[in-house]
N, C-alpha and C. Protein backbone atom coordinates (compact mmCIF):
# COMPACT_ATOMS: atom_id res chain seq x y z
N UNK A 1 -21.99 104.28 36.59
CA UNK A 1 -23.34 104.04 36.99
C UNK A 1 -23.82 102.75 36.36
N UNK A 2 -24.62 101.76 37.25
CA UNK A 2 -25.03 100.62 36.70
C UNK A 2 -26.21 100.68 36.23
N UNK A 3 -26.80 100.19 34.87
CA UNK A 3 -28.43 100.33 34.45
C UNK A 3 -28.37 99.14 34.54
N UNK A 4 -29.82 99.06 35.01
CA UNK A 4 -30.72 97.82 35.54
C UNK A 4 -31.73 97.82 36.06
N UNK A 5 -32.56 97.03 36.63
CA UNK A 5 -33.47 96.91 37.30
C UNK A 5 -34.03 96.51 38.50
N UNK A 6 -34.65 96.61 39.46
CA UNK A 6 -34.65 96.30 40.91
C UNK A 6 -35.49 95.08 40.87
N UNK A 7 -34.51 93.85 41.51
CA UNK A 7 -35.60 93.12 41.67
C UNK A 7 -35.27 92.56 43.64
N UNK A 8 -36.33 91.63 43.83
CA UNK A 8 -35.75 91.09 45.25
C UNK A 8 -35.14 89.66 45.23
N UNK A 9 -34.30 89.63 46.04
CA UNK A 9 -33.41 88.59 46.25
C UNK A 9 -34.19 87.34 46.67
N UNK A 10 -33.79 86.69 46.47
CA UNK A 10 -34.46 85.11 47.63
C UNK A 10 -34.14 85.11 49.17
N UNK A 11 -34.97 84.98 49.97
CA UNK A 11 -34.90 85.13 51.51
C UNK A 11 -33.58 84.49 51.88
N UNK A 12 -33.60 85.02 53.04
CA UNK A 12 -32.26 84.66 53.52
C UNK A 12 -32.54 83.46 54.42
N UNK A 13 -31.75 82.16 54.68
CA UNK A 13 -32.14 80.61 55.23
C UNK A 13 -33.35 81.16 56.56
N UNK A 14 -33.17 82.54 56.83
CA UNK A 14 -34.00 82.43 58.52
C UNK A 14 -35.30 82.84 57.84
N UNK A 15 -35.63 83.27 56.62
CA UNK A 15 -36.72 83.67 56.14
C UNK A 15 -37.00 85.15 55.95
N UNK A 16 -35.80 86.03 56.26
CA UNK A 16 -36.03 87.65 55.85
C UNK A 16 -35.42 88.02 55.06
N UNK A 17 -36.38 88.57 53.94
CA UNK A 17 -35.79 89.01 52.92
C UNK A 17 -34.41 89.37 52.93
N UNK A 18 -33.49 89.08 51.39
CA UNK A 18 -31.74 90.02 51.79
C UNK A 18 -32.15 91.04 51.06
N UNK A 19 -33.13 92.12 50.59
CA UNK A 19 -32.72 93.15 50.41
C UNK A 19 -33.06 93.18 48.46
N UNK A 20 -33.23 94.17 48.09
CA UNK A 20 -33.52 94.47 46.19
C UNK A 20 -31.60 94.15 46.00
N UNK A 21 -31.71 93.76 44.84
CA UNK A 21 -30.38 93.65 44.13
C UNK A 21 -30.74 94.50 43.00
N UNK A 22 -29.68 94.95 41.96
CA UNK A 22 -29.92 95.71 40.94
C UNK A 22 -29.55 94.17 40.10
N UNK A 23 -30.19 93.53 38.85
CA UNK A 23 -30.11 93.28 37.96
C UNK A 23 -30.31 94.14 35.96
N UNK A 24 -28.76 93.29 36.05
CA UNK A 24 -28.72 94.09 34.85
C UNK A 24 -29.22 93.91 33.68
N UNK A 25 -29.82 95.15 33.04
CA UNK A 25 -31.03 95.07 31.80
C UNK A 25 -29.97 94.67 30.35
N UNK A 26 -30.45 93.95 29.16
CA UNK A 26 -30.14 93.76 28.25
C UNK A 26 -29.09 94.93 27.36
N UNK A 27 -28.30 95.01 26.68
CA UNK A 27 -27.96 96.42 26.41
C UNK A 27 -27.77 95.61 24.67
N UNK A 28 -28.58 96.94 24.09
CA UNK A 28 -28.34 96.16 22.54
C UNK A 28 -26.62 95.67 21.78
N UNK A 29 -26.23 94.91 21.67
CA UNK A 29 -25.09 94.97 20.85
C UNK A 29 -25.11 94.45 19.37
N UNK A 30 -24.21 93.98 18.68
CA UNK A 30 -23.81 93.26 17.58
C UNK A 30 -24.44 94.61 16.34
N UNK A 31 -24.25 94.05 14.88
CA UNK A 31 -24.32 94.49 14.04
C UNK A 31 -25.64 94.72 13.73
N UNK A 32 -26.84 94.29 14.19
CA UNK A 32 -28.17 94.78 13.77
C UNK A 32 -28.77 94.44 12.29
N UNK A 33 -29.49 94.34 12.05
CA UNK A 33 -30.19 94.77 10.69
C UNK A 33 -30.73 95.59 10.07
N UNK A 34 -30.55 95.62 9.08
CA UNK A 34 -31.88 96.94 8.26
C UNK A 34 -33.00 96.00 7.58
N UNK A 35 -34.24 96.69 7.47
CA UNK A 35 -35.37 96.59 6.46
C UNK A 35 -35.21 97.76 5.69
N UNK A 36 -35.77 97.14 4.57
CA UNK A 36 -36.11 98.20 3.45
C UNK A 36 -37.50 98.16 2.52
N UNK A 37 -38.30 99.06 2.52
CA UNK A 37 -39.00 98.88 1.94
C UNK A 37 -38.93 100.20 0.44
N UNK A 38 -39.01 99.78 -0.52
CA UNK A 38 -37.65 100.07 -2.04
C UNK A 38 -38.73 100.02 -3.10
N UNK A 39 -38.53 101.07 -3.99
CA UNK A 39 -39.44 101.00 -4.97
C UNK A 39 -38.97 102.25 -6.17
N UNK A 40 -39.05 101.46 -7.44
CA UNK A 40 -38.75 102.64 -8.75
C UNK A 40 -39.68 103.20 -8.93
N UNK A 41 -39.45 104.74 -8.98
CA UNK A 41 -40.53 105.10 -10.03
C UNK A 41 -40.28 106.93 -10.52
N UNK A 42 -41.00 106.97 -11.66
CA UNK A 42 -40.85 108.13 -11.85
C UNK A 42 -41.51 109.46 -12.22
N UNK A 43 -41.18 110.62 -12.45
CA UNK A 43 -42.34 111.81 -12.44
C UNK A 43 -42.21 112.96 -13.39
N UNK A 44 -43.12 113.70 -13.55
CA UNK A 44 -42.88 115.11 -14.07
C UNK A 44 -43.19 115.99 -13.10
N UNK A 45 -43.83 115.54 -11.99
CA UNK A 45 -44.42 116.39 -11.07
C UNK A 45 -43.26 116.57 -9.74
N UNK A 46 -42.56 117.77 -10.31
CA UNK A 46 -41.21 118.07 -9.19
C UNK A 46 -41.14 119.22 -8.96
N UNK A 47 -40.33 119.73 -8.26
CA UNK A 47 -39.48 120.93 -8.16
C UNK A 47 -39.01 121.67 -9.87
N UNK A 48 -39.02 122.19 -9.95
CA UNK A 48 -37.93 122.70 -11.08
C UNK A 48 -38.82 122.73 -12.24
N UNK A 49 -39.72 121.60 -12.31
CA UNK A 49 -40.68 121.75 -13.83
C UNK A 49 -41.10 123.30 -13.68
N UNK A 50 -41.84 123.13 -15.33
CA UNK A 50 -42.61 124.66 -15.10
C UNK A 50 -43.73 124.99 -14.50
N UNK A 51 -43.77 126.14 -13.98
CA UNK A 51 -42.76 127.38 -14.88
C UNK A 51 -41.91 127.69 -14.17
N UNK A 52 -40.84 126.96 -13.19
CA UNK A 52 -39.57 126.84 -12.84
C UNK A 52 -38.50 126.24 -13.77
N UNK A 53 -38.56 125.62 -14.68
CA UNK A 53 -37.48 125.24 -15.47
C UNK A 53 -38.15 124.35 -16.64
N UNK A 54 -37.51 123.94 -17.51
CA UNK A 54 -38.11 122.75 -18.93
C UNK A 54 -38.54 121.80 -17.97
N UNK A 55 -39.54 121.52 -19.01
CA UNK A 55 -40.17 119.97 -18.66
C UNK A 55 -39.13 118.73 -18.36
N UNK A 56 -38.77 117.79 -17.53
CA UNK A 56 -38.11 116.77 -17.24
C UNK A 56 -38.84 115.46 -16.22
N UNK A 57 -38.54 114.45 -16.97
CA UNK A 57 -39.05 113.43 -16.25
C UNK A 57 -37.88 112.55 -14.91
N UNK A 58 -37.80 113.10 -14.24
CA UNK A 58 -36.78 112.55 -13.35
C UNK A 58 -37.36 110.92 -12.99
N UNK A 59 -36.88 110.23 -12.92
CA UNK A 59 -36.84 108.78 -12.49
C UNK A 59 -35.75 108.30 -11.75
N UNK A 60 -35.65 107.30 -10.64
CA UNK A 60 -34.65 106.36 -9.89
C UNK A 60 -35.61 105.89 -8.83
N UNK A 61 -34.60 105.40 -7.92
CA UNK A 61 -35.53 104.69 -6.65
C UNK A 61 -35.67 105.85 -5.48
N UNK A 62 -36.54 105.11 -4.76
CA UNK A 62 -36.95 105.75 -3.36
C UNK A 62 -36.74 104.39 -2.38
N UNK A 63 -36.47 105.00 -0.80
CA UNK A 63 -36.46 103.84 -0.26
C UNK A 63 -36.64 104.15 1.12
N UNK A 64 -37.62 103.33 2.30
CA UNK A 64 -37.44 103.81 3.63
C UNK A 64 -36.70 102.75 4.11
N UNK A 65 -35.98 103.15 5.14
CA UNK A 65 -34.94 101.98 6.18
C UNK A 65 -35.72 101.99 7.44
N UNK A 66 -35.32 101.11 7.83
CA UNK A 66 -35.73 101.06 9.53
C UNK A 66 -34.53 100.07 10.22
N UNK A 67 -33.75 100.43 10.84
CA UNK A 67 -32.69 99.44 11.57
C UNK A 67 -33.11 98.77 12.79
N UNK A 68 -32.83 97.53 13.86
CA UNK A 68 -33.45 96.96 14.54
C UNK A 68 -31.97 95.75 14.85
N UNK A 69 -32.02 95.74 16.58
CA UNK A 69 -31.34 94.61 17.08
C UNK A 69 -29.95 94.54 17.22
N UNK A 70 -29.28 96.10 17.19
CA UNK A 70 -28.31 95.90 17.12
C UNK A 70 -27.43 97.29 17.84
N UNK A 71 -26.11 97.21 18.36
CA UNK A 71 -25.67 98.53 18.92
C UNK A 71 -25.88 99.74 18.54
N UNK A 72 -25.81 100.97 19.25
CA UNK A 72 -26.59 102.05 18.92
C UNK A 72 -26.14 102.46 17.64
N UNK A 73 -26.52 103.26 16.61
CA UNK A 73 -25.88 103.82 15.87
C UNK A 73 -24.95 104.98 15.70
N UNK A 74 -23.82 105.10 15.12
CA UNK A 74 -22.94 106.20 15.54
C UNK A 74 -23.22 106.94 14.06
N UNK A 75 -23.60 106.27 12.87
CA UNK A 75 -23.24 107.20 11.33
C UNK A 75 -23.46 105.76 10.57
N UNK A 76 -24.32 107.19 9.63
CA UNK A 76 -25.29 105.87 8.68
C UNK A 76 -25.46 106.54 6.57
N UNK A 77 -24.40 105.51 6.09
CA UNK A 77 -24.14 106.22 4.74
C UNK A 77 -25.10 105.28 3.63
N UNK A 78 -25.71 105.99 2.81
CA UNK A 78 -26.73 104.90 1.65
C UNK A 78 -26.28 105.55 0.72
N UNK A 79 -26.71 104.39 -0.25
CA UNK A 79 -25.79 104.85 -1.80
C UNK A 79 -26.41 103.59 -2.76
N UNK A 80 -27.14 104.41 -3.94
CA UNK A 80 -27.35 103.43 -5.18
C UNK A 80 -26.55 103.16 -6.12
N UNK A 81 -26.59 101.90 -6.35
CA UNK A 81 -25.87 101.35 -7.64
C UNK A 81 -27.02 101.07 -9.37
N UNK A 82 -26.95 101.84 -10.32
CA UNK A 82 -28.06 101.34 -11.15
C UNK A 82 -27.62 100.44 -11.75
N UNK A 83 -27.85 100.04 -12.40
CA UNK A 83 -26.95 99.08 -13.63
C UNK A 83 -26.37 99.62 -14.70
N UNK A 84 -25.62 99.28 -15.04
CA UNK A 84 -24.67 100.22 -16.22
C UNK A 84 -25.88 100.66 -17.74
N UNK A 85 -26.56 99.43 -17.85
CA UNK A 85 -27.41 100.24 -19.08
C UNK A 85 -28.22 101.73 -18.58
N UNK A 86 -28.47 101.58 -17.23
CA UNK A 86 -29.67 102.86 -17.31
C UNK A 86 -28.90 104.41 -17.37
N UNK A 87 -27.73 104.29 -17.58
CA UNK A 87 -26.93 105.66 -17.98
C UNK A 87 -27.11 106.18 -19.58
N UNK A 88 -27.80 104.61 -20.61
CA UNK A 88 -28.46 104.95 -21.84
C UNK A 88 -29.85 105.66 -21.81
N UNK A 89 -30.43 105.77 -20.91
CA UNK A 89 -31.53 106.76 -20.65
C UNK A 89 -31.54 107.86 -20.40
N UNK A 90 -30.95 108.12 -19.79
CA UNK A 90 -30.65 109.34 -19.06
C UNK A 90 -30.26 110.82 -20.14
N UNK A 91 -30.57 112.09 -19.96
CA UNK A 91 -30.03 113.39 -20.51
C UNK A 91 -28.48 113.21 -20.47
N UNK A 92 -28.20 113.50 -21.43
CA UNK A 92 -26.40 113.97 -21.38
C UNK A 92 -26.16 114.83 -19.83
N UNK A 93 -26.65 116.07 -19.98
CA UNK A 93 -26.39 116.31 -18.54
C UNK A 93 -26.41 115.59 -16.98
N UNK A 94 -27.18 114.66 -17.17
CA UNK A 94 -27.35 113.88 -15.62
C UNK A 94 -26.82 112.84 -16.12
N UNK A 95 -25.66 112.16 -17.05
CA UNK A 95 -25.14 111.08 -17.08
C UNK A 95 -24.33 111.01 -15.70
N UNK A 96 -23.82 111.88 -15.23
CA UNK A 96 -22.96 111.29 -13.98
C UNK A 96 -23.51 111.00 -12.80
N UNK A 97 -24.99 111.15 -13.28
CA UNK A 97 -25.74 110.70 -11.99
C UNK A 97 -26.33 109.54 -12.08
N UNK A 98 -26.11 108.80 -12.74
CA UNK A 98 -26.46 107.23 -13.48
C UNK A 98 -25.17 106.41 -13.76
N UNK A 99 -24.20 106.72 -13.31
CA UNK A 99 -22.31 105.95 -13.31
C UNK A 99 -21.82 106.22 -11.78
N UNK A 100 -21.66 104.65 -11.86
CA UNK A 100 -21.10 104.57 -9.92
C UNK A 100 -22.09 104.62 -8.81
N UNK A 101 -21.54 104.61 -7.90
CA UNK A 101 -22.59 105.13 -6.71
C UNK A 101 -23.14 106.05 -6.17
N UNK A 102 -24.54 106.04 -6.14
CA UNK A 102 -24.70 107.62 -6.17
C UNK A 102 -25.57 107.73 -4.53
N UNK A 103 -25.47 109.00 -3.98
CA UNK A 103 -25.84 109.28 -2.98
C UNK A 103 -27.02 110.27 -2.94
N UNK A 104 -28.03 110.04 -1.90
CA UNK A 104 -29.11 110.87 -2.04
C UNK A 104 -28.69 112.34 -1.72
N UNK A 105 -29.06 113.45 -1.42
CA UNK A 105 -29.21 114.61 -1.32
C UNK A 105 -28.62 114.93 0.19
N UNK A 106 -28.97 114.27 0.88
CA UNK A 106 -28.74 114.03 2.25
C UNK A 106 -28.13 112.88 2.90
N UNK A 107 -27.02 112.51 2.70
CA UNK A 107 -26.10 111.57 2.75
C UNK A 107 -24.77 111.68 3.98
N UNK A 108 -24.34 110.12 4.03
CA UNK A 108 -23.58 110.43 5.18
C UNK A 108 -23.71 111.21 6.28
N UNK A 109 -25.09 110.75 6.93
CA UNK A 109 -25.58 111.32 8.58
C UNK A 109 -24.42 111.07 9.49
N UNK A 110 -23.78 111.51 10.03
CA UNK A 110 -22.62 111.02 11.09
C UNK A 110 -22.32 112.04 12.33
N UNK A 111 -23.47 112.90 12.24
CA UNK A 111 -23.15 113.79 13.33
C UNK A 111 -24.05 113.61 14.78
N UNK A 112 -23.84 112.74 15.71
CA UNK A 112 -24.31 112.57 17.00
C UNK A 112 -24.98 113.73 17.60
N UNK A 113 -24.48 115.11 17.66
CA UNK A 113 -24.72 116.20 18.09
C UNK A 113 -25.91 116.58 17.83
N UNK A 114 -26.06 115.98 16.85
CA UNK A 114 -27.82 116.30 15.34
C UNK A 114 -28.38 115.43 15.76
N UNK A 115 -28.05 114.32 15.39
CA UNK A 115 -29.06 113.16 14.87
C UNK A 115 -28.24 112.03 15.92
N UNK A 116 -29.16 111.39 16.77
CA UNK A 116 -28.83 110.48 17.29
C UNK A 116 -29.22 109.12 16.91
N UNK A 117 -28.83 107.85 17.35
CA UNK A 117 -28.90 106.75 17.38
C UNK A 117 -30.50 106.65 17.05
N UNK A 118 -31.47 106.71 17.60
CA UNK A 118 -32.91 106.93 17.19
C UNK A 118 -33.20 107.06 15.80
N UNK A 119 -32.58 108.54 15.87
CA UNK A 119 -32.92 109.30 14.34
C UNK A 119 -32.42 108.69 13.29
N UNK A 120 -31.50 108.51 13.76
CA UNK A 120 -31.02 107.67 12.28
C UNK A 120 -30.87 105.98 11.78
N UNK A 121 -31.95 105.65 12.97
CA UNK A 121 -32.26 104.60 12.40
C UNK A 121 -33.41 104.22 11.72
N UNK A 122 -34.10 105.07 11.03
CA UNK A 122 -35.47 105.12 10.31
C UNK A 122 -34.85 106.28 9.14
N UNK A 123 -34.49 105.97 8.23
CA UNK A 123 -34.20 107.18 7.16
C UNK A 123 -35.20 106.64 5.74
N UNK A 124 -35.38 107.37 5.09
CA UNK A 124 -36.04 107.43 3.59
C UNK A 124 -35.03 108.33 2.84
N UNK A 125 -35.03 108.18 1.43
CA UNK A 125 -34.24 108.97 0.43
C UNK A 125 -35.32 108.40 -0.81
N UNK A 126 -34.50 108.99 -1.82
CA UNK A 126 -34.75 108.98 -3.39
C UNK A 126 -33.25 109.59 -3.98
N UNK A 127 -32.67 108.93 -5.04
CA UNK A 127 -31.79 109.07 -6.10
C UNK A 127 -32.33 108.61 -7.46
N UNK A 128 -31.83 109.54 -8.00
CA UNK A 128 -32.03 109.50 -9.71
C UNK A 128 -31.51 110.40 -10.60
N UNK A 129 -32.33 110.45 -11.93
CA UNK A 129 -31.49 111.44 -13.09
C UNK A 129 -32.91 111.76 -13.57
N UNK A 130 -32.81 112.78 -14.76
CA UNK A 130 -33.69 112.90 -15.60
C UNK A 130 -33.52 111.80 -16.74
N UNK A 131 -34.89 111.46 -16.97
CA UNK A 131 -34.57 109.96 -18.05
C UNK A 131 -35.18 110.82 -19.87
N UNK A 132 -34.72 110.12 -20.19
CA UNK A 132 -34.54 110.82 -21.66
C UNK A 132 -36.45 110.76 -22.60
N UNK A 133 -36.61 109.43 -22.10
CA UNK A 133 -38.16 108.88 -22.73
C UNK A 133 -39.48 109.12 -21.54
N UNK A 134 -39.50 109.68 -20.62
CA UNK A 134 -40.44 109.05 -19.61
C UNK A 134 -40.50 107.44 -18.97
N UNK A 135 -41.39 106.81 -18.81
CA UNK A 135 -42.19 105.89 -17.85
C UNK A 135 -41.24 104.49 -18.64
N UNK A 136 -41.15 104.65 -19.95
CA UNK A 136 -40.44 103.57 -20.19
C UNK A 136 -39.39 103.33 -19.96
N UNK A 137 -38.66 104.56 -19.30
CA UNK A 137 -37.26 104.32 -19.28
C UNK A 137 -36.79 103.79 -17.54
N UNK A 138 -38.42 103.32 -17.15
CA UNK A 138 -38.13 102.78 -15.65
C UNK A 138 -37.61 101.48 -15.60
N UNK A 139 -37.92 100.61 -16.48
CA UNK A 139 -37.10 99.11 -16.79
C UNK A 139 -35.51 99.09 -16.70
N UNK A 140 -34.86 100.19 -16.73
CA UNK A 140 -33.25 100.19 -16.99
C UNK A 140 -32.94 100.43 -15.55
N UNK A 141 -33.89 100.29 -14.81
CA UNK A 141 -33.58 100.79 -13.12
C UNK A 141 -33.88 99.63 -12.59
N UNK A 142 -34.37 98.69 -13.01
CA UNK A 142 -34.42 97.27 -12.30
C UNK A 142 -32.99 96.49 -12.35
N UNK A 143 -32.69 96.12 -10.97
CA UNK A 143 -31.68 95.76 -10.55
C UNK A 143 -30.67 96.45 -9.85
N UNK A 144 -31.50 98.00 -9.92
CA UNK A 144 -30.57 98.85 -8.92
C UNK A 144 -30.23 98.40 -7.33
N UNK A 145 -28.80 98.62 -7.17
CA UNK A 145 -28.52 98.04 -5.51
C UNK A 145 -28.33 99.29 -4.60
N UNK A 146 -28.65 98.90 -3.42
CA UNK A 146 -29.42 100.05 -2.49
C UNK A 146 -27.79 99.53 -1.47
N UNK A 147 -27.04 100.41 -1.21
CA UNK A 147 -26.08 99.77 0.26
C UNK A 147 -26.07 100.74 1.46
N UNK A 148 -26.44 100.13 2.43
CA UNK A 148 -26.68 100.76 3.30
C UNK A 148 -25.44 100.65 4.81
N UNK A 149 -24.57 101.45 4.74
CA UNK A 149 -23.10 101.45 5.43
C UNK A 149 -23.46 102.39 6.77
N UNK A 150 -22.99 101.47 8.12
CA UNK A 150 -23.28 101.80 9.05
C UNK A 150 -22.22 101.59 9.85
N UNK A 151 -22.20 102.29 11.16
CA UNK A 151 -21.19 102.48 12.02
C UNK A 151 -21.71 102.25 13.66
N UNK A 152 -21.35 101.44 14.37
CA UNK A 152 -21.85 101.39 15.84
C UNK A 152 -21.08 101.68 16.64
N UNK A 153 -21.32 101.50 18.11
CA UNK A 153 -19.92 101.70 18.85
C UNK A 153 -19.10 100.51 18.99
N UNK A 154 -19.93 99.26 18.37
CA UNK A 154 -19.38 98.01 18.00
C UNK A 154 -18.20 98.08 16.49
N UNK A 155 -18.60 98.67 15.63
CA UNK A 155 -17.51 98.74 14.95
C UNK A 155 -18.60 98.95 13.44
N UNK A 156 -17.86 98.58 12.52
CA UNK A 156 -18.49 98.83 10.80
C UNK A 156 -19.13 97.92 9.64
N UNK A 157 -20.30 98.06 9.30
CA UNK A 157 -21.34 96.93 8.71
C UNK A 157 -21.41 97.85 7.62
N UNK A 158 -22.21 96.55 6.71
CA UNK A 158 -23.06 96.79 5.26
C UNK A 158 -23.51 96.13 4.78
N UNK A 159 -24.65 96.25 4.46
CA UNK A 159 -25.98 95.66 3.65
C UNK A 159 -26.22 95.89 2.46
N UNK A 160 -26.55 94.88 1.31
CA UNK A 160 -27.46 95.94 0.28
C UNK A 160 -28.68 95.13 -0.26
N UNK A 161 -29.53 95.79 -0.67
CA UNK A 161 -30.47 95.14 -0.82
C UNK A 161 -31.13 95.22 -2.69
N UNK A 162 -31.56 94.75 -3.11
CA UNK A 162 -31.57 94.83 -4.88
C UNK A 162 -33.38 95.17 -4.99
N UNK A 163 -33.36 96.10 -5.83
CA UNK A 163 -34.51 96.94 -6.26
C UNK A 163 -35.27 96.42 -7.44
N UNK A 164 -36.25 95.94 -7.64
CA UNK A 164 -36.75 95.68 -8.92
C UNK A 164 -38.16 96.02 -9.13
N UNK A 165 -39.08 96.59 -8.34
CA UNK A 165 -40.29 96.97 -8.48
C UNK A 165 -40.54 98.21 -8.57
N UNK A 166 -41.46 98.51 -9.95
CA UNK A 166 -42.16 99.66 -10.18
C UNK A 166 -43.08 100.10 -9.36
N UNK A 167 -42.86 101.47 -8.72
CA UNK A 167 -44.33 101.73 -7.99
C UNK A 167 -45.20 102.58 -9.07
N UNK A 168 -46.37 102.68 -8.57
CA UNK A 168 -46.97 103.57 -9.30
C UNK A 168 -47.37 105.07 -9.19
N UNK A 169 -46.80 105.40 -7.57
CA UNK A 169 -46.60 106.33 -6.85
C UNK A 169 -45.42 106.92 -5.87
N UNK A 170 -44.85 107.59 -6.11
CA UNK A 170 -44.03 107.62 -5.05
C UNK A 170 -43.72 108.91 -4.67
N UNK A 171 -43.70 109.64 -3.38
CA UNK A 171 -43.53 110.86 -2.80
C UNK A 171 -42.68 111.02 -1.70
N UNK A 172 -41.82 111.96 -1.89
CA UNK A 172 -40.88 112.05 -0.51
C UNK A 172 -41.41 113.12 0.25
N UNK A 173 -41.55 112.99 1.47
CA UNK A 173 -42.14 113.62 2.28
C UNK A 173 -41.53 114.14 3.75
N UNK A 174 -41.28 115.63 3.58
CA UNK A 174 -40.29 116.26 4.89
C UNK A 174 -40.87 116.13 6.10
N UNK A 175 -40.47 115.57 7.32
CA UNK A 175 -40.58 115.50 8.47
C UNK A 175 -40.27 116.49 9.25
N UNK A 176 -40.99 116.89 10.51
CA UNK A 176 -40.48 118.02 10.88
C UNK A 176 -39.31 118.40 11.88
N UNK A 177 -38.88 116.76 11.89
CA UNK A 177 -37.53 116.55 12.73
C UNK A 177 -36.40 116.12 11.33
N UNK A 178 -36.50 116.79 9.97
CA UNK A 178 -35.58 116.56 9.15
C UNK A 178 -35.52 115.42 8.32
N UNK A 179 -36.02 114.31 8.71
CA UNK A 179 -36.05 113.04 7.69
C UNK A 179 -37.12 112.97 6.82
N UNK A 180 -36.55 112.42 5.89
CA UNK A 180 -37.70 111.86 4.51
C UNK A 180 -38.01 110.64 4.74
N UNK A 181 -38.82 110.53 4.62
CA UNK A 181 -39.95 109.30 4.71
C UNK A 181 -40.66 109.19 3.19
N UNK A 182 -40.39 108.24 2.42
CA UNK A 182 -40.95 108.29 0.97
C UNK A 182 -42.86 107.31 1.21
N UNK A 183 -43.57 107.83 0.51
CA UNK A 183 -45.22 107.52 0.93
C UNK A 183 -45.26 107.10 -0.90
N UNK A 184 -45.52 105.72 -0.89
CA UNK A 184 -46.12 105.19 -1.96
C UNK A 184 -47.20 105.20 -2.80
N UNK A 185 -48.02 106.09 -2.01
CA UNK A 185 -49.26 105.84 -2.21
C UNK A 185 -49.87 107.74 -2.71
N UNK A 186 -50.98 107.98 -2.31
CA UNK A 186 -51.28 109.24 -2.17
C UNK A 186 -50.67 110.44 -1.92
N UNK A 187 -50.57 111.41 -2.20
CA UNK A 187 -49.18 111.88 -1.90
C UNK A 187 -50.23 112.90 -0.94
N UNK A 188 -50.85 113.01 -0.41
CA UNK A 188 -51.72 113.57 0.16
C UNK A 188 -51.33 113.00 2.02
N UNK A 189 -50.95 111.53 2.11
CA UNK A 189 -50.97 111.05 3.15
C UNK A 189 -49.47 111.60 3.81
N UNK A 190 -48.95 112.47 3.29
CA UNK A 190 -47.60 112.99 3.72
C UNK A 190 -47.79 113.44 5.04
């Protein structure tokens, strides 16, 4: 089947129209881009505090994507890099979540059946650890790298983009088609 659009031909030399032709519409290809809009920060106000579990200040980044300009998407993997000092912050227990690359909670989207080309080109996450000091220990997270590994029917890309700003808010917020969308601001505007 051909996609396109109907347009009309140029008359024919006696002056009657030849008839609509189908012209064919643009079809996205090449590797595309991502935006990111990326921000550190950190909390006591989570899951798990009390009177669900000890007090802990979890800290790392948050980040929303939006992809644009490029073949559809088939599978879309993100993954932070911190810098090797901010594993000195961190609880003994969540050191392995502060060494190497770490993946959000919801990682490696690659199932078409679920999530299509659409869906997964707008994702949000958050990765982190519990940090040992609170608010000060957000400086050891500057310079964290964000890579964002993608798959088209064109073939296999990657981006990354480098993190250095403190927010002063940050909230991840469930969608009711499954994605996180992180809200900087109010956590009210979820």
């Amino acid at each position: 089947m051909h996609r396109g659009t109907l347009c009309d031909r140029e008359p024919k030399p006696d002056g009657r129209p030849s008839g609509p032709q189908v012209v064919a519409a643009a079809t996205p290809s090449g590797k595309g881009t991502w935006t990111a809009d990326t921000g550190i920060n950190g909390t006591f106000n989570h899951y798990g505090n009390p009177p669900f579990g000890p007090a802990a200040y979890i800290c790392g980044v948050g980040y929303n994507l939006a992809y644009a300009g490029g073949a559809p998407l088939v599978s879309v993997n993100v993954a932070a890099l911190f810098p090797d000092s901010f594993a000195a912050h961190v609880t003994p227990e969540t050191v392995d979540r502060a060494i190497g690359w770490q993946q959000p909670a919801v990682a490696g989207l690659s199932s078409p059946a679920i999530h299509d080309g659409a869906w997964l080109s707008r994702l949000g996450g958050a990765v982190g650890a519990i940090c040992r000091s609170g608010r000060t220990d957000l400086d050891a997270l500057r310079g964290t790298l964000l890579k964002v590994s993608w798959e088209t029917v064109e073939g296999s890309y990657e981006q990354e983009f480098q993190i250095d700003e403190i927010k002063a808010e940050m909230t991840a917020c469930g969608a009711e088609d499954g994605r996180i969308r992180i809200v900087w601001a109010d956590p009210r505007s979820c």
